[in-house]
Protein backbone atom coordinates (compact mmCIF):
# COMPACT_ATOMS: atom_id res chain seq x y z
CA UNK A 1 -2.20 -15.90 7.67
CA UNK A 2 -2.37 -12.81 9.36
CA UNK A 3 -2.24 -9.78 6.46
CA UNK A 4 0.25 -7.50 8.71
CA UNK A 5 2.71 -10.86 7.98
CA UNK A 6 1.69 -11.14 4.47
CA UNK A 7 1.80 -7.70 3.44
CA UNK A 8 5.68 -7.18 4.75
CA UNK A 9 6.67 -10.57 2.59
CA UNK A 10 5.14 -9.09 -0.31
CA UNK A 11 6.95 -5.59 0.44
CA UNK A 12 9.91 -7.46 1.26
CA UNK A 13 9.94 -9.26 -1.68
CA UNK A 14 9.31 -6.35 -3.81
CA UNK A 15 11.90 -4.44 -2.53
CA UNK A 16 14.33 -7.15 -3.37
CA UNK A 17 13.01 -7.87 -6.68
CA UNK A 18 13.86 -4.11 -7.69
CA UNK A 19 17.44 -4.56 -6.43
CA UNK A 20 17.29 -3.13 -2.93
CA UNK A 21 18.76 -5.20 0.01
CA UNK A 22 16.66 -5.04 3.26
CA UNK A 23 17.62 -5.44 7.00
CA UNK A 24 14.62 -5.93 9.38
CA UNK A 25 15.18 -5.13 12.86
CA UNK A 26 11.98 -5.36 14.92
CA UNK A 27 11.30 -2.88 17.97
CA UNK A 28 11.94 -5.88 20.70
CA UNK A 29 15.89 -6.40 19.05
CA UNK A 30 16.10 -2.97 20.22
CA UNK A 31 17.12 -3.44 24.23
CA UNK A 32 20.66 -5.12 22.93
CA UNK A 33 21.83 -1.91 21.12
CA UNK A 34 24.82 -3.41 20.88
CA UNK A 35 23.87 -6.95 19.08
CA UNK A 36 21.65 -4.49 16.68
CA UNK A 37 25.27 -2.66 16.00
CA UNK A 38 26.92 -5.40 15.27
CA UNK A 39 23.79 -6.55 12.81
CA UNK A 40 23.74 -3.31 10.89
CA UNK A 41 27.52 -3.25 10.09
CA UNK A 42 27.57 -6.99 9.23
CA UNK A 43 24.81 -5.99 6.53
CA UNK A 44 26.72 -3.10 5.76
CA UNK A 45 29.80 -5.27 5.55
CA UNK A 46 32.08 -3.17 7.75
CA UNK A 47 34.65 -5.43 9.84
C-alpha cells in the first residue's frame, strides 16, 4: 500500500480515537466551491 495512504488512515484514525471529528476535502473537490460549501456545513450541521 502506498505509505502517503497509510500514514493519513493512521492519522485519521488517531485523530478520531482522541475525540476529534475530521472532514477531508482533497485539492481536486476544490473547482465545485459550491458542493465543498455545502460539505462543510453538512459536517458542521448547519441547515
Amino acid at each position: 500500500m502506498d505509505r502517503n495512504v497509510e500514514r493519513d488512515r493512521k492519522n485519521l484514525a488517531l485523530l478520531e480515537a482522541a475525540g476529534w471529528r475530521v472532514l477531508v476535502i482533497w485539492e481536486c473537490q476544490l473547482r465545485d466551491m459550491e458542493a465543498v460549501r455545502i460539505q462543510i456545513g453538512d459536517f458542521l450541521g448547519e441547515k
